[in-house]
N, C-alpha and C. Protein backbone atom coordinates (compact mmCIF):
# COMPACT_ATOMS: atom_id res chain seq x y z
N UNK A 1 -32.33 -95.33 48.54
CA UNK A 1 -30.93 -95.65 48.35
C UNK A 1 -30.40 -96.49 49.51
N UNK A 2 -30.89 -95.91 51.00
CA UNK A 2 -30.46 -96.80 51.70
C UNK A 2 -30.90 -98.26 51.36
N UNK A 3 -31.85 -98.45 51.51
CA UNK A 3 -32.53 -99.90 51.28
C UNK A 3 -32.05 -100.75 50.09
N UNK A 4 -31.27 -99.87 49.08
CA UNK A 4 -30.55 -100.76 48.08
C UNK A 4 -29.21 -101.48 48.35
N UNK A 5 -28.63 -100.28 49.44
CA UNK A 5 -27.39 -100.21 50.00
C UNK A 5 -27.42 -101.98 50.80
N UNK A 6 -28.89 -101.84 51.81
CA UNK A 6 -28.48 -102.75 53.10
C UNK A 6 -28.99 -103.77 52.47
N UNK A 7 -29.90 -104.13 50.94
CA UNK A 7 -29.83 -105.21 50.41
C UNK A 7 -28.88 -106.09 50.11
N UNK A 8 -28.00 -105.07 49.39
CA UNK A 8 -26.54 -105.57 48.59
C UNK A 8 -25.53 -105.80 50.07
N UNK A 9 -25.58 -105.05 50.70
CA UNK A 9 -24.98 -105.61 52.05
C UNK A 9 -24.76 -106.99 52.35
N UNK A 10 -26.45 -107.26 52.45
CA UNK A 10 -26.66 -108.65 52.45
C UNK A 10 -25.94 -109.71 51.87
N UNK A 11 -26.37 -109.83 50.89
CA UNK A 11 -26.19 -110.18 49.68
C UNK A 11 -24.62 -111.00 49.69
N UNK A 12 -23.74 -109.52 49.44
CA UNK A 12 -22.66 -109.65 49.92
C UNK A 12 -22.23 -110.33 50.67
N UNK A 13 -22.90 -110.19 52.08
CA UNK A 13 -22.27 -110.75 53.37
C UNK A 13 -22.56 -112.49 53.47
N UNK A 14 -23.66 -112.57 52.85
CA UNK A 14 -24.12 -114.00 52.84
C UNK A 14 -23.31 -114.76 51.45
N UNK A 15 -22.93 -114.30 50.35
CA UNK A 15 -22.21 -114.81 49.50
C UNK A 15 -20.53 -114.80 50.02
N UNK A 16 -19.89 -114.35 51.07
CA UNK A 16 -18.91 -113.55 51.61
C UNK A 16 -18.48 -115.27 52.99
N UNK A 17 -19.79 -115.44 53.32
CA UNK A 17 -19.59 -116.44 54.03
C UNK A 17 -19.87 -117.80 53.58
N UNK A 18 -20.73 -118.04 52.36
CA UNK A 18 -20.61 -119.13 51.72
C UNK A 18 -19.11 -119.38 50.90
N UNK A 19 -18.35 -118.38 50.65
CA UNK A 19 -17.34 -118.51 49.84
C UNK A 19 -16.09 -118.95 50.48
N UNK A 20 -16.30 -118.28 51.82
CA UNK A 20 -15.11 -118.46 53.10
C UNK A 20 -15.39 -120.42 53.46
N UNK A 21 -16.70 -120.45 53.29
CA UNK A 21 -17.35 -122.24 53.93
C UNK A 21 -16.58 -122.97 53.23
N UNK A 22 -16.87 -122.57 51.57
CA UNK A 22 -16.05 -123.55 50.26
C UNK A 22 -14.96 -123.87 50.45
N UNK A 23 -13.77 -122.55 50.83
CA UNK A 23 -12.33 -123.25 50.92
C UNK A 23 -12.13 -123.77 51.88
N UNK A 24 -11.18 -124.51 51.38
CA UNK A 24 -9.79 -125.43 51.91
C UNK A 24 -8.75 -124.67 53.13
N UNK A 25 -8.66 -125.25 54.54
CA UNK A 25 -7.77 -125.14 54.98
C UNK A 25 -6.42 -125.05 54.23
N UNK A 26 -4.92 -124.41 54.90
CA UNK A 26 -3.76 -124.94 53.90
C UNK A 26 -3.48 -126.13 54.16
N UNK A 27 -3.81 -127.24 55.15
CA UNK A 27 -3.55 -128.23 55.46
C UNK A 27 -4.16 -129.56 55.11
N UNK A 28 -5.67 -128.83 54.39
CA UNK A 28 -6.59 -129.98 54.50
C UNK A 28 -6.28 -130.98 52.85
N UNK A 29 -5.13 -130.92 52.55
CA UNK A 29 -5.20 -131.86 51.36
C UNK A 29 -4.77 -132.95 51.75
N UNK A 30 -4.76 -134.30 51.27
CA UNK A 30 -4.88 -135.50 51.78
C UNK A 30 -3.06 -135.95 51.44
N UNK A 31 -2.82 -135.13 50.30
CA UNK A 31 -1.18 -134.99 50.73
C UNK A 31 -0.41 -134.87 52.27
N UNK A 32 -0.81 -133.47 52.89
CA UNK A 32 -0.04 -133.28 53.88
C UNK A 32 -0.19 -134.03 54.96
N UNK A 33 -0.88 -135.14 55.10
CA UNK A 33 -0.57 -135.71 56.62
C UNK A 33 0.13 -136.64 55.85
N UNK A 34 0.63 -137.18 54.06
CA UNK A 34 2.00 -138.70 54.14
C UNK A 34 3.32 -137.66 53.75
N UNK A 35 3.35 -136.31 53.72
CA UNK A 35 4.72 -135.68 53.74
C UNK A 35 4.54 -135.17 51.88
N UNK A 36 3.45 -134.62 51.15
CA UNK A 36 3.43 -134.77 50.14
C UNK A 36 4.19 -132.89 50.15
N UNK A 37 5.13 -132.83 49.08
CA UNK A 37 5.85 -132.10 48.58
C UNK A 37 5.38 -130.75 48.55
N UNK A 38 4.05 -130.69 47.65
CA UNK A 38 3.38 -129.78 46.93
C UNK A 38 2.36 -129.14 48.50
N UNK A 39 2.21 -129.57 49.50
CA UNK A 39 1.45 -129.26 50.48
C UNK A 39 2.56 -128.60 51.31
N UNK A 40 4.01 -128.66 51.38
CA UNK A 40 4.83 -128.41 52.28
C UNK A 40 5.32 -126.85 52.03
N UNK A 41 5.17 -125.84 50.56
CA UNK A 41 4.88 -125.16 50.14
C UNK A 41 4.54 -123.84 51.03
N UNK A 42 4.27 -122.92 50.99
CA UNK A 42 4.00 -121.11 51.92
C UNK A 42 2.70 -121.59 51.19
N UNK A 43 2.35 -121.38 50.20
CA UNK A 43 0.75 -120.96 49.53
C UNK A 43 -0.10 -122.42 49.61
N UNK A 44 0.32 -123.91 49.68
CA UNK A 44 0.17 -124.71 49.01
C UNK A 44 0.38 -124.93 47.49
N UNK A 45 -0.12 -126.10 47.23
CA UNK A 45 0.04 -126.36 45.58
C UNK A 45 -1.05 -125.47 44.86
N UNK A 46 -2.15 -125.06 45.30
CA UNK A 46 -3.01 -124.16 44.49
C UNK A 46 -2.11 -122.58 44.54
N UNK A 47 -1.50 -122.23 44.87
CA UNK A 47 -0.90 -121.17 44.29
C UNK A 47 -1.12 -119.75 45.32
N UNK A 48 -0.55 -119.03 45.06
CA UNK A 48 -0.70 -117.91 46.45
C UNK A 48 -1.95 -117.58 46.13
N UNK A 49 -2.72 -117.13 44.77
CA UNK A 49 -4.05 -116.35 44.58
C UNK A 49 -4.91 -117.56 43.60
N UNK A 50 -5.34 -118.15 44.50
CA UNK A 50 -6.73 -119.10 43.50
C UNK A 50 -8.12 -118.46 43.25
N UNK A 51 -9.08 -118.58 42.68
CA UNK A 51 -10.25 -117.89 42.43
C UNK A 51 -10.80 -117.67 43.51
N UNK A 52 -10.95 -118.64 44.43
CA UNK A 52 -11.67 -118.43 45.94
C UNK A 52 -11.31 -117.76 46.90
N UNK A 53 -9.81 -117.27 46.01
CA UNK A 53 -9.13 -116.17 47.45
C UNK A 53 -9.10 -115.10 46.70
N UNK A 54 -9.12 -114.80 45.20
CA UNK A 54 -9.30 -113.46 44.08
C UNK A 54 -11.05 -112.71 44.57
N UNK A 55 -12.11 -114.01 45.00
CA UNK A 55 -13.12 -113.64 45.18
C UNK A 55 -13.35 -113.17 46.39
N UNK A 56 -12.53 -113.97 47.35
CA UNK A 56 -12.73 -113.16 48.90
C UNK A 56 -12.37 -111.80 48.96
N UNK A 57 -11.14 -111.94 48.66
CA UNK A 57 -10.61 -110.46 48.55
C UNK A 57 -11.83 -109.47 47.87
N UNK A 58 -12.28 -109.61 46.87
CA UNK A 58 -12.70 -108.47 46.56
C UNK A 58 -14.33 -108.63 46.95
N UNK A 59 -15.07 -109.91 47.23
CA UNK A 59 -16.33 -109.87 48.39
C UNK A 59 -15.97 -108.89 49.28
N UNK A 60 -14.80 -109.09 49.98
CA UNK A 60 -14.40 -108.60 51.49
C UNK A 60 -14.43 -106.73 51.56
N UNK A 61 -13.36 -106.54 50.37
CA UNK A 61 -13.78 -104.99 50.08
C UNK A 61 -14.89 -104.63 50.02
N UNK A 62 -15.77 -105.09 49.04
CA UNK A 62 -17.13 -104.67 48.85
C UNK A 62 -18.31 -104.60 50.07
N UNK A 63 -17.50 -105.75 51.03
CA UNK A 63 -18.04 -105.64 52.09
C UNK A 63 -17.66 -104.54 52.99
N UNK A 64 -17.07 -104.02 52.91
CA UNK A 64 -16.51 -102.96 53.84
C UNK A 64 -16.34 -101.53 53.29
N UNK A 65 -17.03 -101.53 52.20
CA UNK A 65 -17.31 -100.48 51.52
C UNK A 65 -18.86 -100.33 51.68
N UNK A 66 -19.35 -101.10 51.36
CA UNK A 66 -21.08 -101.17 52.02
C UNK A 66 -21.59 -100.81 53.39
N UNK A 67 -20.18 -101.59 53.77
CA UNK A 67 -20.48 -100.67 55.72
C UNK A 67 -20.40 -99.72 55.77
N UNK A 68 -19.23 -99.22 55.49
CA UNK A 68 -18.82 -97.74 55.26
C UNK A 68 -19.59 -96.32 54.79
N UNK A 69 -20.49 -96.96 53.61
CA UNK A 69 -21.60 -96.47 52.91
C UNK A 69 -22.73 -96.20 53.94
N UNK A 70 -23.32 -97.92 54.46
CA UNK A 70 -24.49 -97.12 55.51
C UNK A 70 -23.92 -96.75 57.08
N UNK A 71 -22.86 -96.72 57.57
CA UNK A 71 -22.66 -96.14 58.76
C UNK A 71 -23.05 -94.11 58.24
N UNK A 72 -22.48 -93.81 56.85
CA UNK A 72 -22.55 -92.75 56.46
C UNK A 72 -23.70 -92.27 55.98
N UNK A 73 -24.70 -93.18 55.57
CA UNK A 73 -25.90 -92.68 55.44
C UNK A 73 -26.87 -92.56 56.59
N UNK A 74 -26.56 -93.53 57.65
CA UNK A 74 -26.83 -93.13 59.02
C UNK A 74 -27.18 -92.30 59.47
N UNK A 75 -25.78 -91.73 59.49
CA UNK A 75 -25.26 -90.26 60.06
C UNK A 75 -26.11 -89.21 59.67
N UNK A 76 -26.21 -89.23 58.32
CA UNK A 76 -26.44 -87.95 57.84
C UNK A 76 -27.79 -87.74 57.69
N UNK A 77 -29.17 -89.29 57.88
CA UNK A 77 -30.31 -89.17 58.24
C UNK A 77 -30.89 -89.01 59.31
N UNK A 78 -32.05 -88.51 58.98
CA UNK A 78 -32.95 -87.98 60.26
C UNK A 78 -33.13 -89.04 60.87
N UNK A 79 -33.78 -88.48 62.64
CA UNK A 79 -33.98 -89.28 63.29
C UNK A 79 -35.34 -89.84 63.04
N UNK A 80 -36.24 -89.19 62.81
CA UNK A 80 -37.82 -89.15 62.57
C UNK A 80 -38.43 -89.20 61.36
N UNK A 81 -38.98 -90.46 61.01
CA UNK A 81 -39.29 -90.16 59.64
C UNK A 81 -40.06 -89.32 59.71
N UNK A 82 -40.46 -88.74 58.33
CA UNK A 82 -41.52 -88.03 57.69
C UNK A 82 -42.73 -88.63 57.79
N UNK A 83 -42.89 -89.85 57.18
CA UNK A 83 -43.95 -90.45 57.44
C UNK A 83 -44.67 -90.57 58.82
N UNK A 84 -44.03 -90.49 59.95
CA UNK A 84 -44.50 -91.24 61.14
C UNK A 84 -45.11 -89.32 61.96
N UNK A 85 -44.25 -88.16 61.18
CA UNK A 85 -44.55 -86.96 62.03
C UNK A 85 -46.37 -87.02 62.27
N UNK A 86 -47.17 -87.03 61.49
CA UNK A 86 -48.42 -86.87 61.70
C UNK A 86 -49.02 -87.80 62.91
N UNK A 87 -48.43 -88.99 63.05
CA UNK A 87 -48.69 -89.96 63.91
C UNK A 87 -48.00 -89.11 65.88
N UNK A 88 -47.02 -89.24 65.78
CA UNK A 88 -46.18 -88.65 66.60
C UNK A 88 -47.24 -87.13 67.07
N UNK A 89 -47.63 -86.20 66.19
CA UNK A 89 -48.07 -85.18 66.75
C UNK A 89 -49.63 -85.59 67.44
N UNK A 90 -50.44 -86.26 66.92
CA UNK A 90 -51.30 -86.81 67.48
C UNK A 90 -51.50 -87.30 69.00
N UNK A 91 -49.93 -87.93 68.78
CA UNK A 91 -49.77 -88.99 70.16
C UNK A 91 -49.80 -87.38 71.18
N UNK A 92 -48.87 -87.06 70.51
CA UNK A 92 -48.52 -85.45 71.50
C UNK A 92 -49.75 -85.14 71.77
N UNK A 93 -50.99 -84.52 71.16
CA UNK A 93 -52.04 -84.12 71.23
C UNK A 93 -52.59 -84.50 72.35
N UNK A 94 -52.94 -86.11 72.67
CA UNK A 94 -53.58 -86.64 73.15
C UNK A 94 -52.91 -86.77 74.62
N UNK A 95 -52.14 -86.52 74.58
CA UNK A 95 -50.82 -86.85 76.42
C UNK A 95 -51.33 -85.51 76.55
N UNK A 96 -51.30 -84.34 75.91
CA UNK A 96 -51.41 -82.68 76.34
C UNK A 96 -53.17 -82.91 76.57
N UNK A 97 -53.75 -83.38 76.53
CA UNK A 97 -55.62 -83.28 76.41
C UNK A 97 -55.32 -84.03 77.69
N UNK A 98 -54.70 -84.83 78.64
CA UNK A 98 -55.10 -85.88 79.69
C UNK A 98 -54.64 -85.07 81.23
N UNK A 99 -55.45 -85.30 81.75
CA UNK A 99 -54.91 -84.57 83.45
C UNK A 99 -54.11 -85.44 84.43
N UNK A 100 -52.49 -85.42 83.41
CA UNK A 100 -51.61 -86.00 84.49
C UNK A 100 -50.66 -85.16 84.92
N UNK A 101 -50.70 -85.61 86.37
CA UNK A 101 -50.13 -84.77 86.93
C UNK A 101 -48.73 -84.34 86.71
N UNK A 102 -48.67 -82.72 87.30
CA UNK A 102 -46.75 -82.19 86.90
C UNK A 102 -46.63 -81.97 87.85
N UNK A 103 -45.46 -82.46 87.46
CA UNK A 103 -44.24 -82.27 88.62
C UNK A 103 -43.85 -80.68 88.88
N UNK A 104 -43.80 -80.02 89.60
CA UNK A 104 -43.28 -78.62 90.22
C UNK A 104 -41.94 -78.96 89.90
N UNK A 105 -41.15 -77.97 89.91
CA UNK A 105 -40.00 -77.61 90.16
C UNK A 105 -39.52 -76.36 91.05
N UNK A 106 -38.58 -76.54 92.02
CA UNK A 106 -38.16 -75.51 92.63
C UNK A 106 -36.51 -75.73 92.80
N UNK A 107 -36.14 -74.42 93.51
CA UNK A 107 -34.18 -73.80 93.18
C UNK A 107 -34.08 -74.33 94.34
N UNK A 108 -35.28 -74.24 95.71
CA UNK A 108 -35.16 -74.72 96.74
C UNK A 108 -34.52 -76.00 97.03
N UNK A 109 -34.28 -76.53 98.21
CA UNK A 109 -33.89 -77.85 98.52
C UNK A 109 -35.44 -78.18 99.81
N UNK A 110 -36.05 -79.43 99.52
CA UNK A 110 -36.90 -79.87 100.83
C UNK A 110 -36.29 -79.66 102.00
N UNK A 111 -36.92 -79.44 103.17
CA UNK A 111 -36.71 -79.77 104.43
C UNK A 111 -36.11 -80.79 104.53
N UNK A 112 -35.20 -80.14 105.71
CA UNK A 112 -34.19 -81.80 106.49
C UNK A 112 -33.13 -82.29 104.95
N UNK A 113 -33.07 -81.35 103.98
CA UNK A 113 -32.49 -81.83 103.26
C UNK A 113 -30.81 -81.38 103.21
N UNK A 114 -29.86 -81.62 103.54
CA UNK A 114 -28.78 -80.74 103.92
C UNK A 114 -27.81 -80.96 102.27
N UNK A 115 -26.67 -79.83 102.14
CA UNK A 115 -26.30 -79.26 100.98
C UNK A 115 -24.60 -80.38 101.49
N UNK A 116 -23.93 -81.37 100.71
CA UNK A 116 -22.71 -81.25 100.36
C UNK A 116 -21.83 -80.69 100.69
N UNK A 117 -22.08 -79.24 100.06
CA UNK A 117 -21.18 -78.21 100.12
C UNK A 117 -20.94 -77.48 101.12
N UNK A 118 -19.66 -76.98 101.84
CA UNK A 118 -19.32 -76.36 102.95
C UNK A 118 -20.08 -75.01 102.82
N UNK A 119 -20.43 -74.66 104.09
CA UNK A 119 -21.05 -73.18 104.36
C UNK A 119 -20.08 -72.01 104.10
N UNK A 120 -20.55 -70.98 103.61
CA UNK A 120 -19.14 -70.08 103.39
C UNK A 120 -19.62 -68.75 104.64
């Protein structure tokens, strides 16, 4: 499911930016630089909602519903695949079979090492 998800993602996102490439500035009609009427307009002469802005809009949702989707499938998957555990325990196997050295631990502090904290 994920992998259908981050296909269509794609998909989306790359049809999402070819569609944004296609349009038109509001300025770029060859009207508005001699004072043409229909360019002087809030929406221009194509109208507040043309197909290329009916399609962004709802590319754009879909795009952000797809995110939304795999940030949440994310979440809620494992860190480790399944597939890879047999591999992974092996590796483990083989680090536990080798004579490298450990580190000790102690509550102590080394010599000459002095504490921060005031003496009480």
């Amino acid at each position: 499911m994920e992998q259908f998800i981050l296909v269509f993602h794609f998909v989306v996102a790359v049809a999402l930016i070819g569609l944004v490439l296609l349009q038109q500035g509001k300025g770029a009609e060859a009207g508005a630089s001699f004072g043409s009427g229909a360019s002087q307009t809030v929406f221009g002469s194509g109208g507040g909602w043309n197909f290329f802005s009916k399609m962004t809009a709802i590319l754009a949702t879909i795009f952000f519903v797809t995110s939304v989707s795999l940030a949440l499938v994310a979440k809620n998957s494992t860190v480790i695949d399944e597939a890879l555990l047999p591999e992974l325990e092996s590796i483990s196997n083989q680090l536990q079979d080798t004579d490298l050295p450990v580190l000790e631990t102690t509550d102590e502090l080394p010599s000459g090492a002095g504490s921060d904290l005031p003496e009480q």
